[in-house]
Protein backbone atom coordinates (compact mmCIF):
# COMPACT_ATOMS: atom_id res chain seq x y z
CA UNK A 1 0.00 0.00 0.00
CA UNK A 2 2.96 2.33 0.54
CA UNK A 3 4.44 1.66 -2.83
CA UNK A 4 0.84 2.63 -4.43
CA UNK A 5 0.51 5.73 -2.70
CA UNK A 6 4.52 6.65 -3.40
CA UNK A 7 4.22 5.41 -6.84
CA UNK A 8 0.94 7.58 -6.68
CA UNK A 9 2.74 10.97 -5.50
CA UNK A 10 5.26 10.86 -7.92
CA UNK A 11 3.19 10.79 -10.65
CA UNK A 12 1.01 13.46 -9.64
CA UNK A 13 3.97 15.59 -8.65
CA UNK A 14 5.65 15.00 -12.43
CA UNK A 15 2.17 15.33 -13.83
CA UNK A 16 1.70 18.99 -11.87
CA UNK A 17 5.03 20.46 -13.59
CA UNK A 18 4.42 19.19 -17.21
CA UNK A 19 1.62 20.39 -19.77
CA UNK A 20 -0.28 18.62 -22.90
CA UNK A 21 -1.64 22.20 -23.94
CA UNK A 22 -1.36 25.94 -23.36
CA UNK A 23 -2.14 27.75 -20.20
CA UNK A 24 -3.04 31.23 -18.90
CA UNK A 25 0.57 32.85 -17.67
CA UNK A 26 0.44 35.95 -15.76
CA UNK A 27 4.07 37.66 -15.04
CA UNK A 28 6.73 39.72 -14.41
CA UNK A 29 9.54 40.39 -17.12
CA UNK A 30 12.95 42.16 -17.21
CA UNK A 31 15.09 42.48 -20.67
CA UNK A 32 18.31 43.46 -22.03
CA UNK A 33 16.64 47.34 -21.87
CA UNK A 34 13.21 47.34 -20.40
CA UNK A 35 10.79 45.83 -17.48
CA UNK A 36 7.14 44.37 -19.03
CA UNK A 37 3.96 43.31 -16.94
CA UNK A 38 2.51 40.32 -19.14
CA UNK A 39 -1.23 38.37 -19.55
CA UNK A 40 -1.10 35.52 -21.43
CA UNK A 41 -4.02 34.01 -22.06
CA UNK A 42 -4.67 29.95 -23.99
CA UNK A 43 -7.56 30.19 -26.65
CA UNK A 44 -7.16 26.65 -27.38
CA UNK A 45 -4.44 24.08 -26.79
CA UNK A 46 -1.86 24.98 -28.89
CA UNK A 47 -2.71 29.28 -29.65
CA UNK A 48 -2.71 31.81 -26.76
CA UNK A 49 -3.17 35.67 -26.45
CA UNK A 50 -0.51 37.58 -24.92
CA UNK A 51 -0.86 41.47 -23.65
CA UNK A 52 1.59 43.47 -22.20
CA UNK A 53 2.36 46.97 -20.71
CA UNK A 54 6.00 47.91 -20.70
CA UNK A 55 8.91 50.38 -19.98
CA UNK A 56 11.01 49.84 -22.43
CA UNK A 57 14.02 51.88 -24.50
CA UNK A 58 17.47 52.20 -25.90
CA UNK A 59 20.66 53.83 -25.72
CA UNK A 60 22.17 55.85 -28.54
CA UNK A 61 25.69 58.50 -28.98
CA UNK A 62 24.98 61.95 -30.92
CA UNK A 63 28.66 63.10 -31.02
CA UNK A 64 26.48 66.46 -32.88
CA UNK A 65 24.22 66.55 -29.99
CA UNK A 66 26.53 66.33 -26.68
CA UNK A 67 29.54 64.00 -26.20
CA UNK A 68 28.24 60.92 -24.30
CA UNK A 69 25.98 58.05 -23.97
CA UNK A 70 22.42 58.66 -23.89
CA UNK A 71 19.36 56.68 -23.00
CA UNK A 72 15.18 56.94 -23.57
CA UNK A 73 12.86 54.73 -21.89
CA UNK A 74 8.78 55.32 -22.60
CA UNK A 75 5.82 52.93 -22.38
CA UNK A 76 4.91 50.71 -24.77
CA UNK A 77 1.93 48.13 -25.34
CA UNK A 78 1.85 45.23 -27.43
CA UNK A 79 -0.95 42.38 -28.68
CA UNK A 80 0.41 39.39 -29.46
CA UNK A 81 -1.04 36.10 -30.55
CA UNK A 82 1.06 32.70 -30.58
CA UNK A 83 1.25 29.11 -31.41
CA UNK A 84 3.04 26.69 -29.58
CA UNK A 85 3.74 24.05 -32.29
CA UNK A 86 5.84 21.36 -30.57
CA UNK A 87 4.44 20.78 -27.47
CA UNK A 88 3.67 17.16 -27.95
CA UNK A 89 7.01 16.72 -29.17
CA UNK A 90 8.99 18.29 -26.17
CA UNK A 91 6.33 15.94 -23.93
CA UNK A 92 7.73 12.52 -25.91
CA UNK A 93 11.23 13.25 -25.36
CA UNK A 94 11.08 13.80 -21.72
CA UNK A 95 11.06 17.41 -21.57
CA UNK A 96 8.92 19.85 -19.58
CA UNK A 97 6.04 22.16 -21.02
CA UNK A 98 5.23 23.57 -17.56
CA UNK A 99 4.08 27.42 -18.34
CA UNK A 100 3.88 26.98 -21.97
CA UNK A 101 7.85 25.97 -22.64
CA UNK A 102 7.66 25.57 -25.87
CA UNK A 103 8.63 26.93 -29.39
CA UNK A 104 6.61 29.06 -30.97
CA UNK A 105 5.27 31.14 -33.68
CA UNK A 106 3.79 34.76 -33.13
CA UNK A 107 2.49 37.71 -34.89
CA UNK A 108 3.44 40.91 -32.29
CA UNK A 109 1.55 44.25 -32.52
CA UNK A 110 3.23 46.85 -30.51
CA UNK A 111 1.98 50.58 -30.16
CA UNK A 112 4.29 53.51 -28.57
CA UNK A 113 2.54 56.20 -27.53
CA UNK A 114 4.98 58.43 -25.77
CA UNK A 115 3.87 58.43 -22.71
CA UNK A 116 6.31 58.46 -19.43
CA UNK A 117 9.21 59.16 -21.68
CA UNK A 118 12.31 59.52 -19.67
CA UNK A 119 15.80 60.57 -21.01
CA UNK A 120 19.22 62.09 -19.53
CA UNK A 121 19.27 64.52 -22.57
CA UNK A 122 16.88 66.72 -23.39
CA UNK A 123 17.41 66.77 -26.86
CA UNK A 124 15.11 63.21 -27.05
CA UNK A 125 11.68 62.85 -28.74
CA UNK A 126 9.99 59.48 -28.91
CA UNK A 127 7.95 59.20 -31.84
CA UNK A 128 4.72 57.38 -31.92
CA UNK A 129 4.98 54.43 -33.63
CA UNK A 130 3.10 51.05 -34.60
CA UNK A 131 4.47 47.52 -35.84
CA UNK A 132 3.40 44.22 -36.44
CA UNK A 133 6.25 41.55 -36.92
CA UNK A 134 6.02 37.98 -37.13
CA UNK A 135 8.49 35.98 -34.92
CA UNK A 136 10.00 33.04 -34.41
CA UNK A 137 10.29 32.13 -30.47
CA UNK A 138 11.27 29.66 -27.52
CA UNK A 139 10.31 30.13 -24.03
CA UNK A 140 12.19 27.77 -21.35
CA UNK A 141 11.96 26.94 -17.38
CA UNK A 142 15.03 27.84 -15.38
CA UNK A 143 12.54 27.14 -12.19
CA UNK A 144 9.13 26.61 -11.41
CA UNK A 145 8.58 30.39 -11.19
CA UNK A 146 11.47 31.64 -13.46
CA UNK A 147 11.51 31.19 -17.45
CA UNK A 148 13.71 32.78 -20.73
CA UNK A 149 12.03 33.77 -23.55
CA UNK A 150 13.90 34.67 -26.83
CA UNK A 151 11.97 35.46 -29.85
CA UNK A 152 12.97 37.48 -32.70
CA UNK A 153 11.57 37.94 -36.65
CA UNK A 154 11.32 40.93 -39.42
CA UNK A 155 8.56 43.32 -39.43
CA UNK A 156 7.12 46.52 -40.47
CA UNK A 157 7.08 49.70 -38.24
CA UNK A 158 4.92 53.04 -38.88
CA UNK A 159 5.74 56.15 -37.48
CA UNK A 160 4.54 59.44 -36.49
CA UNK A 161 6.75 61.43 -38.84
CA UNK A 162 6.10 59.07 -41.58
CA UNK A 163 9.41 57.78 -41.95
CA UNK A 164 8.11 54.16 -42.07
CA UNK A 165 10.33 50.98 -42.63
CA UNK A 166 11.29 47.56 -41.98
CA UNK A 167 12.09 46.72 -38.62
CA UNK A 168 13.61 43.99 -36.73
CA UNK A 169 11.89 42.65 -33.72
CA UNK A 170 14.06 41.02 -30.90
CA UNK A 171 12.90 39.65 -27.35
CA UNK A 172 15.42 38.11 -24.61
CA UNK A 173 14.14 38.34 -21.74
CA UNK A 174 13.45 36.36 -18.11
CA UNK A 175 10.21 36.12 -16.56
CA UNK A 176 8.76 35.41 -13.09
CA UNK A 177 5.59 33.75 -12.80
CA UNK A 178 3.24 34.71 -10.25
């Protein structure tokens, strides 16, 4: 009887920390330049619905403008819907799917609005701007409440001023899952 209900634990523990489908993911992420808050939420088993609110920015040297590194950070917001194509496959070689860690396939919509811009020069003016890039992507478990995400593709970015172009979107990043 101790065997069954040992036997019993263990599977329900490994069954708890691996996945067959998508789930809703609500967290915390921090990137090479930025800090996001982030909804994700499973439409079916394999396609989810991500939303997130972010600070997010870059660093850039004017040598015409002053003599030194300068930074921007301002909100963004981005819509982003994905399909996790290889869960079953990850599942079959042993490998865990806990909090959707998987490879995917997204189409990202982000919108800048300028608001909360923050800079150390005052010579800075964040455009607003729209894109919509498709990406390629992987998201993995470093701990039950701690995952990487890279994800990266070409896209398309409108702006403001109407200098409009190709754009390349790139993700790495490390979330906490609350």
């Amino acid at each position: 009887m101790k065997k069954t209900i040992v036997a019993l634990a263990v599977f329900a523990s490994a069954w708890a920390y691996s996945q067959e489908k998508a789930v809703d993911v609500f967290s915390a992420k921090a990137g090479l330049i930025g800090a996001w808050i982030s909804y994700e939420k499973a439409l079916t088993s394999e396609l989810t619905l991500q939303g997130e609110i972010g600070y997010e920015g870059g660093i850039f040297y004017n040598s015409m403008v002053d003599d030194h590194v300068n930074y921007v950070l301002t909100t963004a917001l981005s819509l982003e819907g994905r399909y996790y194509y290889n869960f079953n496959r990850r599942i079959e070689k042993g490998k865990k799917t806990f909090h959707n860690a998987a490879n995917f396939l997204a189409l990202e919509t982000t919108y800048t609005p300028d608001w909360g811009t923050s800079s150390n020069s005052e010579n800075v003016a964040v455009l607003k701007t729209f894109s919509i890039i498709p990406k390629y992507g992987l998201r993995r478990n470093l701990s039950k409440k701690i995952n990487f995400e890279f994800s990266a593709g070409p896209g398309y970015q409108w702006v403001e001023n109407g200098n409009h172009g190709v754009t390349l979107g790139l993700d790495v990043n490390f979330g906490f899952v609350f």
